[in-house]
N, C-alpha and C. Protein backbone atom coordinates (compact mmCIF):
# COMPACT_ATOMS: atom_id res chain seq x y z
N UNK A 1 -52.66 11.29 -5.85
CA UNK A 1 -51.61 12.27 -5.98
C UNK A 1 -50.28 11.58 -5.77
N UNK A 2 -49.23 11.99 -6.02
CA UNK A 2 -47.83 11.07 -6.14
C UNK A 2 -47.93 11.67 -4.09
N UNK A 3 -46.95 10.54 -4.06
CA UNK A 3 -46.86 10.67 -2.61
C UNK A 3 -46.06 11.82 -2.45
N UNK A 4 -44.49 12.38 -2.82
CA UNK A 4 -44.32 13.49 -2.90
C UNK A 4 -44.92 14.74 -2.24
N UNK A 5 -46.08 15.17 -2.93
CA UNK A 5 -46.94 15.94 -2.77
C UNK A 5 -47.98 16.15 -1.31
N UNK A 6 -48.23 14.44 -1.76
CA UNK A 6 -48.69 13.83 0.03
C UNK A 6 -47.88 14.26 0.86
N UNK A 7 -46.60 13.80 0.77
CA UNK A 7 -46.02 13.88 1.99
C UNK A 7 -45.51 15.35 2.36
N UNK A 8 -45.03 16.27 1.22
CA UNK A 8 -44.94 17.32 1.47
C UNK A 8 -45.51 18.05 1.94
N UNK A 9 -46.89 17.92 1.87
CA UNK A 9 -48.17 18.83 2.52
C UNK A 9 -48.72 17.79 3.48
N UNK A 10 -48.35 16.97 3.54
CA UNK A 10 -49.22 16.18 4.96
C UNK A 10 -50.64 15.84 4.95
N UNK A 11 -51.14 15.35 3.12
CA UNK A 11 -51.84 14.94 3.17
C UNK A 11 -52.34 13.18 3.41
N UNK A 12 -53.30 12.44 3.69
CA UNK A 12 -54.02 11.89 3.73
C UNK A 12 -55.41 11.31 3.46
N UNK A 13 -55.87 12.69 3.45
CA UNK A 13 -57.53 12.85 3.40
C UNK A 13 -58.20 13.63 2.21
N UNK A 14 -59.03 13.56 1.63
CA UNK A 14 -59.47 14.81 0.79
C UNK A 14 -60.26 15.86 1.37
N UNK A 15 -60.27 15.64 2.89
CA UNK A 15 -60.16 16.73 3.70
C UNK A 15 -59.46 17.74 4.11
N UNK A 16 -57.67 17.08 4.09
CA UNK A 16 -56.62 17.94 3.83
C UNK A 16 -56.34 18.96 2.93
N UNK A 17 -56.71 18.79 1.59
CA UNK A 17 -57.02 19.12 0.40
C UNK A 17 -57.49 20.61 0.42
N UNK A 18 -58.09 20.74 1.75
CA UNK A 18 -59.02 22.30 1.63
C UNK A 18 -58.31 23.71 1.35
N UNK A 19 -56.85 23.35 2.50
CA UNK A 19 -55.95 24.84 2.45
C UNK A 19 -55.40 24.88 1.26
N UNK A 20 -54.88 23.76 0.26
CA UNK A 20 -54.00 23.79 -0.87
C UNK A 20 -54.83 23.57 -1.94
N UNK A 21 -56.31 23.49 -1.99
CA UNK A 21 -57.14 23.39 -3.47
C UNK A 21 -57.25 24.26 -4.17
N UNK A 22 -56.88 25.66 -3.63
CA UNK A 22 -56.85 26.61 -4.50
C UNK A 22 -55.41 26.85 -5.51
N UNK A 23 -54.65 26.10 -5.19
CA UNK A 23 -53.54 26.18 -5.60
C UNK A 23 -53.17 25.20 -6.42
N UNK A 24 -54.42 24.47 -7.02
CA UNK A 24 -53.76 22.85 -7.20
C UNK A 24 -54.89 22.74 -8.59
N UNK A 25 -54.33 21.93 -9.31
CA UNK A 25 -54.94 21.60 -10.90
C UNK A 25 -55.51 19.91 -10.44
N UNK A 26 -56.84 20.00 -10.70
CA UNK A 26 -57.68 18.37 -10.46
C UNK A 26 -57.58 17.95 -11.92
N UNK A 27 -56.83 16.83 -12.03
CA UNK A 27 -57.69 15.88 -12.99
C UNK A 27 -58.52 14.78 -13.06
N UNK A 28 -59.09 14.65 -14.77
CA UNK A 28 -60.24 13.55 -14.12
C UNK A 28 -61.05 13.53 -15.77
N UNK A 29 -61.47 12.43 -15.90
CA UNK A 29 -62.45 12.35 -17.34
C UNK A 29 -63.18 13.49 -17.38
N UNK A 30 -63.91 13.75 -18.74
CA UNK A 30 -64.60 15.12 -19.01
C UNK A 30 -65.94 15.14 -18.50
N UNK A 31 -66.31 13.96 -17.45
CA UNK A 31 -67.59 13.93 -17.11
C UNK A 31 -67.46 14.16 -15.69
N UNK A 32 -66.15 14.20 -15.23
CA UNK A 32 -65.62 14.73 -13.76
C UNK A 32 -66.02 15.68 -13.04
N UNK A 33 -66.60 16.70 -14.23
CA UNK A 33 -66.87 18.55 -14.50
C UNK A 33 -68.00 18.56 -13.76
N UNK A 34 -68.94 17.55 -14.12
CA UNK A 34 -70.04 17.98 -13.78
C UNK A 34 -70.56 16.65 -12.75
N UNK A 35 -69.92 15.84 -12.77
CA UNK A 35 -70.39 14.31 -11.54
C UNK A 35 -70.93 15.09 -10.42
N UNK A 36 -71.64 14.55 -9.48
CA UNK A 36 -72.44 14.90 -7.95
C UNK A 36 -70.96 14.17 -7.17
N UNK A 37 -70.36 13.28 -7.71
CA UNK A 37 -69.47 12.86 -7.44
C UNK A 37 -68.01 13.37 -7.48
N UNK A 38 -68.05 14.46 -8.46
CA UNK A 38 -66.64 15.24 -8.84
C UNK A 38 -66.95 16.22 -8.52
N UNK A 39 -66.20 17.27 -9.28
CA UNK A 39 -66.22 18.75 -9.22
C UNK A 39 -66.85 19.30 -7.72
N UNK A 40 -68.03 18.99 -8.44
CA UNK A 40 -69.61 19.54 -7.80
C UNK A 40 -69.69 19.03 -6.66
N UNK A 41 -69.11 17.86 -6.31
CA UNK A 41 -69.19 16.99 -4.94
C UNK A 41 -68.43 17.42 -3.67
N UNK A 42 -66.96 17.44 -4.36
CA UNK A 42 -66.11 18.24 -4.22
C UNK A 42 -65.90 19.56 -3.35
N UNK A 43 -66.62 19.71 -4.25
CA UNK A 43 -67.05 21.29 -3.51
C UNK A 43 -67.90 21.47 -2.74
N UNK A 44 -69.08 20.83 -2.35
CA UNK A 44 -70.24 20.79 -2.15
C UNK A 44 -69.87 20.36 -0.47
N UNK A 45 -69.16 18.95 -0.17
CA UNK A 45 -69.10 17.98 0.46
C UNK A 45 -67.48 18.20 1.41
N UNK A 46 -66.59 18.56 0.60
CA UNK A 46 -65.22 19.42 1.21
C UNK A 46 -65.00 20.52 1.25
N UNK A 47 -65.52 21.67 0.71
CA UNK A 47 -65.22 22.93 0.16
C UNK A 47 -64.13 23.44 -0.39
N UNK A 48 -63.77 22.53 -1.31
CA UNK A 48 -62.96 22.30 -1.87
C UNK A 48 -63.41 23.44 -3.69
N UNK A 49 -62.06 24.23 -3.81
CA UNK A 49 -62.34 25.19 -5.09
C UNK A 49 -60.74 25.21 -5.60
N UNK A 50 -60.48 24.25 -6.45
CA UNK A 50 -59.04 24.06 -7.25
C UNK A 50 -59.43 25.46 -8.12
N UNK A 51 -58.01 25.25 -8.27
CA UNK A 51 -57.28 26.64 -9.32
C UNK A 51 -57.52 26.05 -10.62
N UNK A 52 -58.14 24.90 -11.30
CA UNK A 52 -58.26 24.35 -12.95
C UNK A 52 -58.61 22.91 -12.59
N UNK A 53 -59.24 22.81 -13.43
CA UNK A 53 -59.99 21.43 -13.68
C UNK A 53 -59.23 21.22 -15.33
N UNK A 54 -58.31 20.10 -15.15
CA UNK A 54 -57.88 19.42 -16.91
C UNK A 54 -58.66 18.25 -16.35
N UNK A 55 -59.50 18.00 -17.87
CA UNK A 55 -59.89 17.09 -18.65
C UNK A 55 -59.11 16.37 -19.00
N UNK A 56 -59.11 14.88 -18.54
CA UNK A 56 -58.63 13.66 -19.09
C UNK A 56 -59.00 12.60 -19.65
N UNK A 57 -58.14 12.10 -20.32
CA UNK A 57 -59.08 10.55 -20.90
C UNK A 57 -59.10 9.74 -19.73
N UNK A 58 -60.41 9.28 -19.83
CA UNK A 58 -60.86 8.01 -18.63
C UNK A 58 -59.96 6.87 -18.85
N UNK A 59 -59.73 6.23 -17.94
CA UNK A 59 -58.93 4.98 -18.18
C UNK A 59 -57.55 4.62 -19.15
N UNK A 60 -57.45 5.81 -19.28
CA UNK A 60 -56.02 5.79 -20.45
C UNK A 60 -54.39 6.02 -19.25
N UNK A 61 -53.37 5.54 -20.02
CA UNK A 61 -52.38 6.37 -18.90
C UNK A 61 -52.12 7.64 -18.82
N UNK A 62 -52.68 8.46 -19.49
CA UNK A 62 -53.05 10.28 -19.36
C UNK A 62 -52.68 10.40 -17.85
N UNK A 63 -54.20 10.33 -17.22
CA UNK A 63 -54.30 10.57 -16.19
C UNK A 63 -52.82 10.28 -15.00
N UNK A 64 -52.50 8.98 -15.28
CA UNK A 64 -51.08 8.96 -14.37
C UNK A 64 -49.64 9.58 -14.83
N UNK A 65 -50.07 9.61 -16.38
CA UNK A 65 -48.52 11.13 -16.65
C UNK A 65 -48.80 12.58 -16.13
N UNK A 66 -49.85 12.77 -16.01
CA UNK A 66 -50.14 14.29 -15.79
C UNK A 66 -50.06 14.33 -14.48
N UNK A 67 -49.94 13.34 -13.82
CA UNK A 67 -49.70 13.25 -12.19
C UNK A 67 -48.07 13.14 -11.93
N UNK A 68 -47.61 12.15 -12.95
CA UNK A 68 -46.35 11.89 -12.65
C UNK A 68 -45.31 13.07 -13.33
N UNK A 69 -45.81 13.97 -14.20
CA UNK A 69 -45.41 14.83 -14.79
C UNK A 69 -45.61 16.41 -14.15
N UNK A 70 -46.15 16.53 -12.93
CA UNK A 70 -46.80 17.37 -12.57
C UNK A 70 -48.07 18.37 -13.12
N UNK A 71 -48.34 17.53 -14.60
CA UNK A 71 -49.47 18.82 -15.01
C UNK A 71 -50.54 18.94 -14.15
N UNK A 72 -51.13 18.01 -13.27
CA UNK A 72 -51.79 17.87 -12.38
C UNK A 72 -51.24 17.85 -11.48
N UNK A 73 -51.95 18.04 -10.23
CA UNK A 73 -51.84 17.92 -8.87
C UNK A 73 -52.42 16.55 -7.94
N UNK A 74 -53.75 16.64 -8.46
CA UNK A 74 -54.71 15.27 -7.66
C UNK A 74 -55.47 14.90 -9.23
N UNK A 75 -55.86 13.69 -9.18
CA UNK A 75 -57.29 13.21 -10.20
C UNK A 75 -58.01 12.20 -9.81
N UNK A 76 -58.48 11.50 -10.63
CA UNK A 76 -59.48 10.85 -10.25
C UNK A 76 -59.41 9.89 -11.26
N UNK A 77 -58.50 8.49 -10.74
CA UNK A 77 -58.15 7.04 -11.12
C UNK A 77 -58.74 5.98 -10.24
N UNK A 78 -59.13 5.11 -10.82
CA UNK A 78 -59.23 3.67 -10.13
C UNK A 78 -58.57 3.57 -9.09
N UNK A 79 -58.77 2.87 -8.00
CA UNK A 79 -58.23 2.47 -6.74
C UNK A 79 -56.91 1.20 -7.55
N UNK A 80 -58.30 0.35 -8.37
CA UNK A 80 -57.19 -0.84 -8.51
C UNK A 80 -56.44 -0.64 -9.94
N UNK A 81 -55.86 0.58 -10.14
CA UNK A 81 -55.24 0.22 -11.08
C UNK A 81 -54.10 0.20 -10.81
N UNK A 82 -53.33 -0.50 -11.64
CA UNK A 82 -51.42 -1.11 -11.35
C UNK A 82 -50.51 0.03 -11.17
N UNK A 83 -51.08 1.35 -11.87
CA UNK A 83 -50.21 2.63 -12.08
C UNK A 83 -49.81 3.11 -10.31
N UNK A 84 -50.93 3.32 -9.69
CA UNK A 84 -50.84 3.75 -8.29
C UNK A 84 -49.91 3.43 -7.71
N UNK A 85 -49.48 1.52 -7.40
CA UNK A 85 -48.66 1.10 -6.73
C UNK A 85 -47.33 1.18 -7.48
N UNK A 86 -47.04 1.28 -9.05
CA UNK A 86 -46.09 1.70 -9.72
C UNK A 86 -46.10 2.90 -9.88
N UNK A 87 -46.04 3.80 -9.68
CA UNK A 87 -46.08 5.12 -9.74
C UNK A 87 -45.79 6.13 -8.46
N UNK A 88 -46.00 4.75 -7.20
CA UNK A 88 -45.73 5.48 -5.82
C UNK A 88 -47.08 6.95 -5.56
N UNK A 89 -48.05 6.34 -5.89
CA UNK A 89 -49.06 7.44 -5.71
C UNK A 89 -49.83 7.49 -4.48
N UNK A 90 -50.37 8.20 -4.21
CA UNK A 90 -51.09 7.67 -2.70
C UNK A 90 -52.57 7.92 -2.96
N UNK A 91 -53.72 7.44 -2.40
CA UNK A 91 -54.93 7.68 -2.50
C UNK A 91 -55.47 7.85 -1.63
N UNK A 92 -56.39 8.95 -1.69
CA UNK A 92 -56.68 10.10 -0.20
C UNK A 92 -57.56 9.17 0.27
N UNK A 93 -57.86 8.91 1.67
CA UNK A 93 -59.09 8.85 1.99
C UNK A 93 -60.26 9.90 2.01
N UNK A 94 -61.31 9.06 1.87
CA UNK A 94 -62.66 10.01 1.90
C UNK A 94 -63.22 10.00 3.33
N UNK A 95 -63.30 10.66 4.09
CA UNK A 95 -64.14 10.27 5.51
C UNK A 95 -65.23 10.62 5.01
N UNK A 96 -65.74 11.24 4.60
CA UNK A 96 -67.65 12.07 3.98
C UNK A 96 -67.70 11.07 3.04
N UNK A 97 -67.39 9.60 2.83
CA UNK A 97 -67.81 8.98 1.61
C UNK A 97 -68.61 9.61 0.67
N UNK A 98 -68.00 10.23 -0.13
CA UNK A 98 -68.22 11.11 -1.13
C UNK A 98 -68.31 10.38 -2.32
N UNK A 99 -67.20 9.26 -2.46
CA UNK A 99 -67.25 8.28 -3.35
C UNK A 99 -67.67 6.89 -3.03
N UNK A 100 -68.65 6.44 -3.69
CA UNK A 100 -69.38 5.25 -3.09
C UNK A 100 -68.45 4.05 -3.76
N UNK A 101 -68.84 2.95 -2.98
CA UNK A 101 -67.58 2.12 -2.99
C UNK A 101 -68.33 0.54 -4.27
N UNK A 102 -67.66 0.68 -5.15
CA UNK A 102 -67.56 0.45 -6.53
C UNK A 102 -67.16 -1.30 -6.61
N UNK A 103 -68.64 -1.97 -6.03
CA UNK A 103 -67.85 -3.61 -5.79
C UNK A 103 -67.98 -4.30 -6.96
N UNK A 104 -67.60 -5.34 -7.40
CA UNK A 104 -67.73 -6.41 -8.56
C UNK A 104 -69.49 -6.81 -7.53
N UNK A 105 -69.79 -7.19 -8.93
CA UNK A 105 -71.34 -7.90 -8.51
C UNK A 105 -70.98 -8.92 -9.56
N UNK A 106 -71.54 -10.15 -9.29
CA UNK A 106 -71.18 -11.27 -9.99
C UNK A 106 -73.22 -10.88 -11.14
N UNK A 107 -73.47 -10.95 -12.12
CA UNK A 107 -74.64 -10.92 -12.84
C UNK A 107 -74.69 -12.63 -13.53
N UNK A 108 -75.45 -13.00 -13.14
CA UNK A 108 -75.49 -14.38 -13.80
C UNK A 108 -77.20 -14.78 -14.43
N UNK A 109 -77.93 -15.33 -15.37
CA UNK A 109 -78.59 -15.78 -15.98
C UNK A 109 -79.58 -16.17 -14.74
N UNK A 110 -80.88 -15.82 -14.84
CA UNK A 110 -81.57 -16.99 -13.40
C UNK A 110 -82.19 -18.35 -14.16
N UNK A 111 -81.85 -18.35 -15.89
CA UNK A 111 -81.68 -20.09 -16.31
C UNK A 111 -80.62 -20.93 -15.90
N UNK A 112 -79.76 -20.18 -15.45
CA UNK A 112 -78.45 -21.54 -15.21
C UNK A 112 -78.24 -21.20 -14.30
N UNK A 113 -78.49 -20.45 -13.54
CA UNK A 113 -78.27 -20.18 -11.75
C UNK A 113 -78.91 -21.50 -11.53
N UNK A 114 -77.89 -22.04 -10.41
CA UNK A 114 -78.53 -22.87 -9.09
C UNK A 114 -77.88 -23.03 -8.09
N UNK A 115 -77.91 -23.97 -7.10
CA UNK A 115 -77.41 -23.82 -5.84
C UNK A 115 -75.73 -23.76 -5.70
N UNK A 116 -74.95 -25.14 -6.94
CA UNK A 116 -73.89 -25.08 -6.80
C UNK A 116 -73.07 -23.51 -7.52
N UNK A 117 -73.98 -23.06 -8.75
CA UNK A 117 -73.30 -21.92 -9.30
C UNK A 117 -73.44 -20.67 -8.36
N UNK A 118 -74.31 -20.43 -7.56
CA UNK A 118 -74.29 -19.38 -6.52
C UNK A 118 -73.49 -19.66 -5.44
N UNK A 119 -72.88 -21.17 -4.92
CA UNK A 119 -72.04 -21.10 -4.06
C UNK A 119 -70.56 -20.13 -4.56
N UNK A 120 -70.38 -21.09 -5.47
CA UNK A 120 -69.21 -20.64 -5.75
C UNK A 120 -68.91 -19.33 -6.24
N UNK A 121 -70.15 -18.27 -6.81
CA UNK A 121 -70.27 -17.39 -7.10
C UNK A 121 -69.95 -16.54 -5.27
N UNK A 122 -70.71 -17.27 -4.74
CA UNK A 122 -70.20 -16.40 -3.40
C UNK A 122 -69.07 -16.58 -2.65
N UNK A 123 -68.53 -17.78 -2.36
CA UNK A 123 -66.69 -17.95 -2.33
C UNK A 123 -65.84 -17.06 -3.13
N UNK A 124 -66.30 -16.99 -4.35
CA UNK A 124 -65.17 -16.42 -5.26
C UNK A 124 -65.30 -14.66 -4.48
N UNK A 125 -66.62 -14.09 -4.20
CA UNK A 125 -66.86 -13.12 -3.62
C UNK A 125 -66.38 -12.80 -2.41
N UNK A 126 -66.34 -13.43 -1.94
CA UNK A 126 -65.52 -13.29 -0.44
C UNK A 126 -64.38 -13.20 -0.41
N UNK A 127 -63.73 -13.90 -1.61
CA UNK A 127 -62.23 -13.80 -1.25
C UNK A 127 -61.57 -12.80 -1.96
N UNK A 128 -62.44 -11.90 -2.87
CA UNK A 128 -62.05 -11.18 -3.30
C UNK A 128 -61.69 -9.70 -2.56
N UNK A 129 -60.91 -9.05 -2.83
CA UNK A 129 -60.59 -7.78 -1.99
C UNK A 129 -59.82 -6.79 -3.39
N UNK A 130 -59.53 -5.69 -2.49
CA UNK A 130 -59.53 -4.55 -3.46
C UNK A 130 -57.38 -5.01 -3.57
N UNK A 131 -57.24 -5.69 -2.42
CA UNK A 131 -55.60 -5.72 -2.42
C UNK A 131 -55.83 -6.56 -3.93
N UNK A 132 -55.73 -7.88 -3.65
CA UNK A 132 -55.89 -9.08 -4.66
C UNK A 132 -56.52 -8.91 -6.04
N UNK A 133 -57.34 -7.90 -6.59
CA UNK A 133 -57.65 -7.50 -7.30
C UNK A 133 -56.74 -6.62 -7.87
N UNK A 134 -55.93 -5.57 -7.47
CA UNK A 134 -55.56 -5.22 -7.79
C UNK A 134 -54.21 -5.59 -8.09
N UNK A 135 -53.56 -6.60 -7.52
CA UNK A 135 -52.57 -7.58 -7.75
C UNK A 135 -52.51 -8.55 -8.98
N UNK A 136 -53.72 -8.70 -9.01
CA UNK A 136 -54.12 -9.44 -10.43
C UNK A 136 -54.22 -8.62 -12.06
N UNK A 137 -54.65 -7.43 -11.28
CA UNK A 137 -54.40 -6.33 -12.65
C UNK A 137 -53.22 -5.83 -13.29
N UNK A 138 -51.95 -5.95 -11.34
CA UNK A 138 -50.85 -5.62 -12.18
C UNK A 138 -50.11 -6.70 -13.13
N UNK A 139 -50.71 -8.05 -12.69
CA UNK A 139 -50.23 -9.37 -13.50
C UNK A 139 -50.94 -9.56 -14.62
N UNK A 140 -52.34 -9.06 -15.15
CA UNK A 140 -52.63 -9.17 -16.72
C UNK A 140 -52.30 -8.04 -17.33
N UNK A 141 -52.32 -5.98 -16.75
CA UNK A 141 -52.00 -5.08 -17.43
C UNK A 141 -50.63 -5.10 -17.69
N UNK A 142 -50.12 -5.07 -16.06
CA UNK A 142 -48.30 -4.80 -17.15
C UNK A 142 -47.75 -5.96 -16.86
N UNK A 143 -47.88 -6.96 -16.43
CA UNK A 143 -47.02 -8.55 -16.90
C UNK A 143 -47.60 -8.75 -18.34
N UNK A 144 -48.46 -9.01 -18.57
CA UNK A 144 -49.12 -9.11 -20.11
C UNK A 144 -48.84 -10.76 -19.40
N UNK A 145 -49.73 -11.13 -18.27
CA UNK A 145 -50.20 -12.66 -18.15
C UNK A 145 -51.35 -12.40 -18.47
N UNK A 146 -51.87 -14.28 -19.05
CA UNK A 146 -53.07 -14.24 -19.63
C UNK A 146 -54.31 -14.61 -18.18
N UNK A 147 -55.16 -13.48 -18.81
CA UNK A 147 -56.41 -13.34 -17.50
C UNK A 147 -56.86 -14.74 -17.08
N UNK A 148 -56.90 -15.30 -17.90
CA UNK A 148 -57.39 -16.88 -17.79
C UNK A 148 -56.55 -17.51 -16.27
N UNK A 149 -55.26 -17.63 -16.55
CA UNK A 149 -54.51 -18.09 -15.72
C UNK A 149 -54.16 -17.61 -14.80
N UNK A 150 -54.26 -16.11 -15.03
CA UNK A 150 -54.58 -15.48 -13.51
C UNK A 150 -55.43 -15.89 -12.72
N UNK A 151 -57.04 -15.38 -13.22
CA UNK A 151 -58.03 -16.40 -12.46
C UNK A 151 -58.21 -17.57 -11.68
N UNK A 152 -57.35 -18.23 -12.46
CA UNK A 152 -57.26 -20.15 -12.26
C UNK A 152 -56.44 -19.87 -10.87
N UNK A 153 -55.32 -19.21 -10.95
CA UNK A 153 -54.43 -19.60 -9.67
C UNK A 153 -55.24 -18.43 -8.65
N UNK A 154 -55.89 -17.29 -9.12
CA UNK A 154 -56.44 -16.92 -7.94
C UNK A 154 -57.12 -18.15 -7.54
N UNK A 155 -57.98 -18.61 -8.07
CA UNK A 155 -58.82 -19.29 -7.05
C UNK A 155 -58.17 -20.72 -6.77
N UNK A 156 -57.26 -21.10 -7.00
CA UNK A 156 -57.17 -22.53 -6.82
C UNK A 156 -56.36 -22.14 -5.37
N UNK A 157 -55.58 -20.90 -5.19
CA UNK A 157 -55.14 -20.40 -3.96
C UNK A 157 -55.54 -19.93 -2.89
N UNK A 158 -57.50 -19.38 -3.59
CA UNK A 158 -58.19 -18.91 -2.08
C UNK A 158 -59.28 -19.80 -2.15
N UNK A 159 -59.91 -20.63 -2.88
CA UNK A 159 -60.90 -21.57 -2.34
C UNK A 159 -60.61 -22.67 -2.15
């Protein structure tokens, strides 16, 4: 939700969320409606009952105009995407982990796996975090740097 809103109502939590959900438009992809994770979760898990559910495109900048535009109230975006920290948005915490937490898994071949490619597969893992990740997204989405060279200096800086 834009902080604004946060701060006006004194939210934090999507626990907060309970006295003002009736008053408030959720957005979120069209599969939001029905997730164990959305809507339904939502409700289920906060008792949480918004005044409209809009349908958004997943991963498009929709979702952060309709926030920044007020057609929405709250939705349901990536942690790491660049819009949040440009956009001044805030992201509720969950105490009822309601939303399970969404890590990179490295998938590699078990023909060319071996000892040195799993080290480094697990260094690169460790040093990864949701800050730095998402620092890196705002340097290939809106710098338009190339991912390649992002990569390179992430790691030549944390391993």
């Amino acid at each position: 939700m834009t902080s604004e809103t946060a701060d006006t109502l004194g939210l934090s939590t999507i626990a907060d969320l309970e006295p003002h959900a009736a008053e408030m438009v959720l957005g979120g992809p069209p599969e939001f409606e029905s997730r164990p994770n959305g809507v339904d979760g939502l409700s289920e898990v906060y008792g949480l009952e918004f005044a409209q559910f809009r349908s958004l495109s997943a991963g498009s900048t929709l979702t952060v105009q309709s926030l920044v535009n007020g057609q929405v109230d709250v939705a349901n975006i990536f942690t790491t995407d660049p819009a949040v920290g440009e956009n001044d948005l805030v992201v509720l915490e969950d105490p009822e982990s309601l939303f399970a937490a969404q890590n990179i898994v490295p998938l590699i071949s078990s023909d060319v796996v071996n000892g040195t490619v799993e080290e480094a597969l697990n260094e690169v893992s460790a040093a990864l975090t949701t800050d730095n990740l998402t620092d890196m997204m705002v340097q290939v989405v809106t710098e338009g740097q190339d991912p390649a060279a992002v990569a390179r200096e992430f790691i030549d800086e944390n391993l």
